[in-house]
C-alpha atoms as a PDB file:
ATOM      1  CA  UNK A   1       0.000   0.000   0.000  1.00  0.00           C
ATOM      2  CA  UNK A   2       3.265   2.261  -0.178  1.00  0.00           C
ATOM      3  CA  UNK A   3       1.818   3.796  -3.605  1.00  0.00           C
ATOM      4  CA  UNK A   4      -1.502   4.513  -1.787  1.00  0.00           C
ATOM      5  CA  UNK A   5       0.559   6.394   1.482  1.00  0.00           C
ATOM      6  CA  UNK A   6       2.737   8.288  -1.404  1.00  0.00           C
ATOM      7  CA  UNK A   7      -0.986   9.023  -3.343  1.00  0.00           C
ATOM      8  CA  UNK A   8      -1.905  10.659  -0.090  1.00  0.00           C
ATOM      9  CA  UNK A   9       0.941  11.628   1.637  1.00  0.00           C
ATOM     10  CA  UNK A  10      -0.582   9.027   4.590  1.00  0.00           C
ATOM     11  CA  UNK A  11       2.984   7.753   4.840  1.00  0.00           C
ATOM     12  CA  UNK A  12       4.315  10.796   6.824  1.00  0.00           C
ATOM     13  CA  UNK A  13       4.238  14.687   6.629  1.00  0.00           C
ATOM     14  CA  UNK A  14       6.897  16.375   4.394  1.00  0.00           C
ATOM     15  CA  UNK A  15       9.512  18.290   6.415  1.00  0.00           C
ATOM     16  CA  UNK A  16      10.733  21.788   5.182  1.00  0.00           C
ATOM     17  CA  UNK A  17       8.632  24.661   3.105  1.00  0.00           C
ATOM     18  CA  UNK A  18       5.015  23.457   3.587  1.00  0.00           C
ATOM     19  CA  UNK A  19       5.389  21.419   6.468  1.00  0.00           C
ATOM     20  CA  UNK A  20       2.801  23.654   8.525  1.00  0.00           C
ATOM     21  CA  UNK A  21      -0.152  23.390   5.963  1.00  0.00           C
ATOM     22  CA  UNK A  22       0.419  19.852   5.395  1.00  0.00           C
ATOM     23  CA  UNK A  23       0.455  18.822   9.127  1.00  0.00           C
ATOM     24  CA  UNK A  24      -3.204  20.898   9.247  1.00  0.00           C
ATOM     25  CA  UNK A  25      -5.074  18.245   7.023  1.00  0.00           C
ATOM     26  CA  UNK A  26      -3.603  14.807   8.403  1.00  0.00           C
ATOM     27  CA  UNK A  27      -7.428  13.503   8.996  1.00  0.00           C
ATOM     28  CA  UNK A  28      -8.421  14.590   5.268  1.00  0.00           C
ATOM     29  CA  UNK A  29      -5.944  12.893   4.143  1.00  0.00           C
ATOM     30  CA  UNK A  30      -6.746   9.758   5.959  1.00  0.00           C
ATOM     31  CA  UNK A  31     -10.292   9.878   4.993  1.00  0.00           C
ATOM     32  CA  UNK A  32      -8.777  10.435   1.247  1.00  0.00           C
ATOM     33  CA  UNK A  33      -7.164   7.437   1.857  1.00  0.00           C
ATOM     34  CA  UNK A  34      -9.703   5.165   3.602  1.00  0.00           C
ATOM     35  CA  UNK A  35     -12.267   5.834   0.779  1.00  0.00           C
ATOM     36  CA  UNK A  36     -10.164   5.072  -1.956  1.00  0.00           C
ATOM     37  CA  UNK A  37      -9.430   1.575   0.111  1.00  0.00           C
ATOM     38  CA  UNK A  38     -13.072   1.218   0.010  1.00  0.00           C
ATOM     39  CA  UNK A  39     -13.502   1.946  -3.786  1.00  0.00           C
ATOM     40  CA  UNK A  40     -10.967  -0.778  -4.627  1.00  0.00           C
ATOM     41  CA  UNK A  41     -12.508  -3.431  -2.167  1.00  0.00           C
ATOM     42  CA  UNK A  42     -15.790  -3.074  -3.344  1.00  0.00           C
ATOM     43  CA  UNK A  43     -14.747  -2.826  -6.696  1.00  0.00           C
ATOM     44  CA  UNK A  44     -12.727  -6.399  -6.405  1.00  0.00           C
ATOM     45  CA  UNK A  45     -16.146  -7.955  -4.697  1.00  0.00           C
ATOM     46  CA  UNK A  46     -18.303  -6.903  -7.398  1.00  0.00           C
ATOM     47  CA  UNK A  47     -16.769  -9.491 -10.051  1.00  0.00           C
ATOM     48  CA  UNK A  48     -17.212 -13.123  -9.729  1.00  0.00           C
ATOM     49  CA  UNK A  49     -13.861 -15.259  -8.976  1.00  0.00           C
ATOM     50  CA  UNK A  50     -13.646 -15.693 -13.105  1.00  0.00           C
ATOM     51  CA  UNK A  51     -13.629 -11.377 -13.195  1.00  0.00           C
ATOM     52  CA  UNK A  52     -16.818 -11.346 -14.633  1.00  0.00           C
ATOM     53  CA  UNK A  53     -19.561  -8.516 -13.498  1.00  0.00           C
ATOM     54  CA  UNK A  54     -21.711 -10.521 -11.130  1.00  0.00           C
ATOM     55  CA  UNK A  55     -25.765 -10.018 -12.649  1.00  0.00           C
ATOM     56  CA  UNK A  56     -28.708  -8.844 -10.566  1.00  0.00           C
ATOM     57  CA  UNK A  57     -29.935 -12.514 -11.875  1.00  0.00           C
ATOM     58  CA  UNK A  58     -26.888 -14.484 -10.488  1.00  0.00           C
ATOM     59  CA  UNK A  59     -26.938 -12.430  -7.388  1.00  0.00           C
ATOM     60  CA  UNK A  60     -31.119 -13.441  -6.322  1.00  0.00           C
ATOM     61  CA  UNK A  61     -31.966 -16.530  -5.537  1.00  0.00           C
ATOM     62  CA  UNK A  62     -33.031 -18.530  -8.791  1.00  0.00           C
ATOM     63  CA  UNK A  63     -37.147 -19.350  -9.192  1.00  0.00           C
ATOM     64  CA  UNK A  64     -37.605 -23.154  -8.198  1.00  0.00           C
ATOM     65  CA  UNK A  65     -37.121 -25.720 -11.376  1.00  0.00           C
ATOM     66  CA  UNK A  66     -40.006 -26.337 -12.996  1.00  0.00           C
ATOM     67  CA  UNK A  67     -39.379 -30.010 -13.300  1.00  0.00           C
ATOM     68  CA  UNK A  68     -36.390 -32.491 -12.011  1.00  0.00           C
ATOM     69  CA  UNK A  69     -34.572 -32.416  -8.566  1.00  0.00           C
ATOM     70  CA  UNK A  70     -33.518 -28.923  -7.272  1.00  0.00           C
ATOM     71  CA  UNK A  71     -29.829 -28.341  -7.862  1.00  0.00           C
ATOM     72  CA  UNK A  72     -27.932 -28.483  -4.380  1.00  0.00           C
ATOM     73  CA  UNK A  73     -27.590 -24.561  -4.063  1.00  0.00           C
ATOM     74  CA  UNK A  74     -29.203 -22.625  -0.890  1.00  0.00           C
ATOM     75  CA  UNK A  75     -32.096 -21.725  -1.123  1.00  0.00           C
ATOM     76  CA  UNK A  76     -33.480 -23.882  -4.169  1.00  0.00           C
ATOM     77  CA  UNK A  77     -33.822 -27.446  -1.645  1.00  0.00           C
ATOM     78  CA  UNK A  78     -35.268 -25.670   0.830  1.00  0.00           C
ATOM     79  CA  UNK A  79     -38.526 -26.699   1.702  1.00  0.00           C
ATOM     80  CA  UNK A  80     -41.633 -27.261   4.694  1.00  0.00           C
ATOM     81  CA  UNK A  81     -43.567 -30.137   5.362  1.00  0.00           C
ATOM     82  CA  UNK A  82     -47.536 -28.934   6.148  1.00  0.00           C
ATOM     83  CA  UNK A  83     -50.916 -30.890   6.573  1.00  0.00           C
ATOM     84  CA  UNK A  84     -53.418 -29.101   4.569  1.00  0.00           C
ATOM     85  CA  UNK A  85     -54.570 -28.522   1.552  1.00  0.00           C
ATOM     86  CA  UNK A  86     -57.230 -25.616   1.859  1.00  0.00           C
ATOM     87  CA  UNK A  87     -55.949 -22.518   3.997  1.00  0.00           C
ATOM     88  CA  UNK A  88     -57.214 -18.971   4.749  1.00  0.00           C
ATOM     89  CA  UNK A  89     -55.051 -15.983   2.455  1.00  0.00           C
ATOM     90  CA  UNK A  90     -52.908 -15.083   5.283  1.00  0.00           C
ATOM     91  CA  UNK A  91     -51.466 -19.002   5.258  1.00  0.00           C
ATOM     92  CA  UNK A  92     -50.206 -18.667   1.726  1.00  0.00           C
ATOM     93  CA  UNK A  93     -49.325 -14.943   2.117  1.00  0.00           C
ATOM     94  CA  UNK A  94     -46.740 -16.596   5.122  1.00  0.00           C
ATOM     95  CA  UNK A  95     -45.702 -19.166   2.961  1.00  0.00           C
ATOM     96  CA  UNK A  96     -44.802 -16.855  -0.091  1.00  0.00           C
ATOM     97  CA  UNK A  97     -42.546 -15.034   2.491  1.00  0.00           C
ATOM     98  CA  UNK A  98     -40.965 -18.099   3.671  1.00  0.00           C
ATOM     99  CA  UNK A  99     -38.381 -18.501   0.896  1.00  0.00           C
ATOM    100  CA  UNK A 100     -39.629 -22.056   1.229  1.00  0.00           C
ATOM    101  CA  UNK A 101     -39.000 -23.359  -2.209  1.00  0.00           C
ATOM    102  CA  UNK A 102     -41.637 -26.673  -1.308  1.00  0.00           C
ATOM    103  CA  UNK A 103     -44.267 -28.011   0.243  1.00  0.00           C
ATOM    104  CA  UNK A 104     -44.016 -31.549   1.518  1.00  0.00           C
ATOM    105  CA  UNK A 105     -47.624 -33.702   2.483  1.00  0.00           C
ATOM    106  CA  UNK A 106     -49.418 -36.602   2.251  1.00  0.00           C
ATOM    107  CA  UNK A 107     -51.476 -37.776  -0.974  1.00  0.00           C
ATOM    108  CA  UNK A 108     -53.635 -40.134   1.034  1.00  0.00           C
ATOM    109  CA  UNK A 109     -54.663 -42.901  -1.060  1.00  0.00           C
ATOM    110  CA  UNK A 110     -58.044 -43.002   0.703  1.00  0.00           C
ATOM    111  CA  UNK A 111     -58.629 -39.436   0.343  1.00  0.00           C
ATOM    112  CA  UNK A 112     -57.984 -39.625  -3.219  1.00  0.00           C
ATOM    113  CA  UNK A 113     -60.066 -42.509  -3.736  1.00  0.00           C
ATOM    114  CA  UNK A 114     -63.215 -42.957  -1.770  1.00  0.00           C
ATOM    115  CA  UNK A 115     -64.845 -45.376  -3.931  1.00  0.00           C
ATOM    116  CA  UNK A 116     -63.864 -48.094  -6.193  1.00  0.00           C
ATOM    117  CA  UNK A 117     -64.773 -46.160  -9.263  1.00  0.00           C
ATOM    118  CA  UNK A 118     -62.525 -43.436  -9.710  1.00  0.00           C
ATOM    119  CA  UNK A 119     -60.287 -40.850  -8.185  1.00  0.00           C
ATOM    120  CA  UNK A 120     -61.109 -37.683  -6.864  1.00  0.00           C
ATOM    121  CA  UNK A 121     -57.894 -34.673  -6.829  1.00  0.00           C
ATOM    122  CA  UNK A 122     -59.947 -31.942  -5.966  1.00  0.00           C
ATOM    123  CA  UNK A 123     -58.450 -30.791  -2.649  1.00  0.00           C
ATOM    124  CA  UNK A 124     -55.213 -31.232  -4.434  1.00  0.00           C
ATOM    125  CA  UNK A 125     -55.632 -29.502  -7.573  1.00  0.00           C
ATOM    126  CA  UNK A 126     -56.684 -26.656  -4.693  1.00  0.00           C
ATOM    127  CA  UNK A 127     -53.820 -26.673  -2.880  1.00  0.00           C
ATOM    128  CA  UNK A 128     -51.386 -26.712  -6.527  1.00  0.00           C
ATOM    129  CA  UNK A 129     -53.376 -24.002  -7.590  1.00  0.00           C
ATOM    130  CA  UNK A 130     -52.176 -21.979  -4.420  1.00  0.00           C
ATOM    131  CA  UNK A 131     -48.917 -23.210  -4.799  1.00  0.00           C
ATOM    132  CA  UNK A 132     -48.127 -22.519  -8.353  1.00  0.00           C
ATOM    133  CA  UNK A 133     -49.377 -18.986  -7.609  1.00  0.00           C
ATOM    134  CA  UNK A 134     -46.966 -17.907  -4.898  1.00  0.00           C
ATOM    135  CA  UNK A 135     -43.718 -19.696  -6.636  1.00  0.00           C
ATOM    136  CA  UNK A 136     -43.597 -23.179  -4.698  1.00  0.00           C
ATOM    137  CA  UNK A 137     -43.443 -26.590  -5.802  1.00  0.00           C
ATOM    138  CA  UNK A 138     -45.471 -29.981  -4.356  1.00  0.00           C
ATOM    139  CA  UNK A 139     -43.512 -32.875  -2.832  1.00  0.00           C
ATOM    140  CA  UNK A 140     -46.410 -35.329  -2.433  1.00  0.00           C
ATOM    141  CA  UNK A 141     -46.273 -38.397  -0.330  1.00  0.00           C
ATOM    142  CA  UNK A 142     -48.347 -41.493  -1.804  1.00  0.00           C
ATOM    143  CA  UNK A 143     -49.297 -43.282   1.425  1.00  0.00           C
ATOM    144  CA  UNK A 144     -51.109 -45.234   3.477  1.00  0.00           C
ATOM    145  CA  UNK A 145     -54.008 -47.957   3.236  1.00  0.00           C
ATOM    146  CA  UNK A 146     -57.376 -47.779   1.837  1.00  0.00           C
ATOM    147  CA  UNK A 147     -59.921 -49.518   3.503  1.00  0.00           C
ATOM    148  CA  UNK A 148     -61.523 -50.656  -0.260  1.00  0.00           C
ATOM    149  CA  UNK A 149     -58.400 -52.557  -0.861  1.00  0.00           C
ATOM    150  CA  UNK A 150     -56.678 -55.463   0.648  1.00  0.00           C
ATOM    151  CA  UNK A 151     -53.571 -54.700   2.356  1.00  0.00           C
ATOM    152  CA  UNK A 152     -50.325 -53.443   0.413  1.00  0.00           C
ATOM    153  CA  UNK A 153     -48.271 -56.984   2.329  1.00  0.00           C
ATOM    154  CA  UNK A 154     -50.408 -58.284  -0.528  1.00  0.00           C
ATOM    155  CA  UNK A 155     -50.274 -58.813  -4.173  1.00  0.00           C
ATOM    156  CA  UNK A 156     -54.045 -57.562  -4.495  1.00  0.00           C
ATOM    157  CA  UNK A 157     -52.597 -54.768  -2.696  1.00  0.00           C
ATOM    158  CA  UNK A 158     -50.238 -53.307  -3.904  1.00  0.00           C
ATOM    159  CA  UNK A 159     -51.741 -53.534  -7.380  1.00  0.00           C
ATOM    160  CA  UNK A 160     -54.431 -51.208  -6.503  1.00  0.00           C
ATOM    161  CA  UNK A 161     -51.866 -48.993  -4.589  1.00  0.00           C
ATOM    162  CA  UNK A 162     -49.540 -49.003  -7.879  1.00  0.00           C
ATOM    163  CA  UNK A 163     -52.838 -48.309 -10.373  1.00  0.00           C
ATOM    164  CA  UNK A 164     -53.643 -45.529  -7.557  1.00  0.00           C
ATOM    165  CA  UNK A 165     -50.006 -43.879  -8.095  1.00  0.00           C
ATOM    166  CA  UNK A 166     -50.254 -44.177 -11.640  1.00  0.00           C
ATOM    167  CA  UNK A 167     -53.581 -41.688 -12.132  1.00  0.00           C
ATOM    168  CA  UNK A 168     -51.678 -39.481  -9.921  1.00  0.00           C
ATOM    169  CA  UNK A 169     -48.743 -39.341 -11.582  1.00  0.00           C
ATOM    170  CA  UNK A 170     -50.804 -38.750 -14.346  1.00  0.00           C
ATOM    171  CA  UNK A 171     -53.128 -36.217 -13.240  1.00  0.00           C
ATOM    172  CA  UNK A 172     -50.915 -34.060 -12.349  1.00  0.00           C
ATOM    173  CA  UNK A 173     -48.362 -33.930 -15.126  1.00  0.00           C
ATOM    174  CA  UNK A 174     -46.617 -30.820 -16.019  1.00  0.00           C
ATOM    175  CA  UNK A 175     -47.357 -29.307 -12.888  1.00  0.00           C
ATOM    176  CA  UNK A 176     -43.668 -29.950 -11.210  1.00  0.00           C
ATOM    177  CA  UNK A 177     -44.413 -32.216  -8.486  1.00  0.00           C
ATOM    178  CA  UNK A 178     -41.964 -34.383  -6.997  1.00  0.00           C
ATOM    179  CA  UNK A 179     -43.369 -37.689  -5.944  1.00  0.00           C
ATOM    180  CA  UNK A 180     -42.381 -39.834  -2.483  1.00  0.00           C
ATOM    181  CA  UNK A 181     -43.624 -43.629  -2.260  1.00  0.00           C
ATOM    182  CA  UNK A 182     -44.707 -43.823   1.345  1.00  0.00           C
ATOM    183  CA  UNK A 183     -43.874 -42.242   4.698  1.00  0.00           C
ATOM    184  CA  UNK A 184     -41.784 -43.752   7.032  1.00  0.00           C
ATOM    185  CA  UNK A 185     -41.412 -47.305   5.585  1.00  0.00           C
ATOM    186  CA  UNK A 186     -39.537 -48.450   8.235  1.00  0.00           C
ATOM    187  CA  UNK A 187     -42.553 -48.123  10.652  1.00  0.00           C
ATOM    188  CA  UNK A 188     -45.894 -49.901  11.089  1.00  0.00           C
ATOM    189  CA  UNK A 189     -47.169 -47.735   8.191  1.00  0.00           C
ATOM    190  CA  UNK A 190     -47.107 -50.820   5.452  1.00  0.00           C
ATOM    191  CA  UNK A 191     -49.577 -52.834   7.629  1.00  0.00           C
ATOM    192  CA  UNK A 192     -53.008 -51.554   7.135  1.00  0.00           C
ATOM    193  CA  UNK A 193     -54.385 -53.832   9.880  1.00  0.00           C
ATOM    194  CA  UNK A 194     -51.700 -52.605  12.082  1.00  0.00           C
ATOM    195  CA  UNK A 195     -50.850 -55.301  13.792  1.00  0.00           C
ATOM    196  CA  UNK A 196     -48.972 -57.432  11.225  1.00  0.00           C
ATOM    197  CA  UNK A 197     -45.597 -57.197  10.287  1.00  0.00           C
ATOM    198  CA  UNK A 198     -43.711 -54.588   8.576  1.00  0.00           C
ATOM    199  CA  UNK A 199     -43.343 -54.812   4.232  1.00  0.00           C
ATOM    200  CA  UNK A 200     -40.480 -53.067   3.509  1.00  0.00           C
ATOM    201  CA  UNK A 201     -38.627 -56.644   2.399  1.00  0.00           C
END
């Protein structure tokens, strides 16, 4: 920084003709100084390690993908796990503050399919609706029995379960949802009866 003390004259007062008016400004010329400092720091952290400008783009966190995994990059993984599907304005007003980039719940399979002939997304298609508005993505969870089925420890089962998954996954194509097969598969969750053993094997 010797150039920057000789730019100044922060390196030491000149002895000699002059010496009286340059002793008089010593703090101007240390305030001369420290803003130039400034000037070239903030300069230097205003380019990206390659030297290039860093964009008002690269600099805000990126909008959620609209398909695929999130990359691993803070905030874009970022997400909340909630049990609802309809809420009052102020709900999704919080949310859209969050910086949550998802929403993680259940896609009960008995919700979604309270009678043998067909499936019924309504409360969903609700709660996407709110979700696509404020910039957030779905995680559903497909879990959990229906009583209209046999149990998913059996082939019957799991058919209906995997014919179940499929009109979701088809329902709600294009709309960015990430999909989970079950919660908790390690727990008592597989056996509908709840008393039998676990079907994770």
């Amino acid at each position: 920084m010797g150039w920057l003390q000789r730019a100044v004259g922060y390196g030491g007062l000149r002895r000699g003709r002059g010496s009286r008016r340059s002793a008089g400004r010593p703090g101007l010329r240390r305030a001369l100084a420290g803003w130039l400092v400034m000037l070239l720091v903030g300069g230097w952290l205003a380019v990206s390690p390659a030297g290039a400008p860093l964009s008002a783009a690269a600099a805000a966190p990126s909008a959620p993908a609209a398909r695929g995994l999130p990359p691993a990059v803070i905030p874009d993984g970022f997400g909340v796990v909630i049990h609802f599907t309809q809420a009052p304005a102020s709900t999704w007003r919080a949310l859209a503050a969050s910086g949550f980039r998802f929403v993680r719940t259940d896609m009960t399979w008995q919700t979604v399919q309270p009678s043998p002939s067909g499936y019924d997304f309504q409360s969903y298609d609700s709660l996407v609706r709110h979700l696509r508005a404020i910039g957030i993505r779905p995680l559903f969870i497909l879990d959990y029995c229906n009583t209209l089925f046999p149990s998913v420890n059996t082939a019957a089962g799991r058919a209906a379960f995997a014919r179940f998954a499929a009109a979701a996954a088809a329902h709600f194509r294009g709309d960015g949802v990430i999909w989970e097969l079950w919660n908790e598969p390690n727990g008592h969750f597989w056996d509908c009866s709840g008393t039998g053993p676990s079907a994770t094997s």
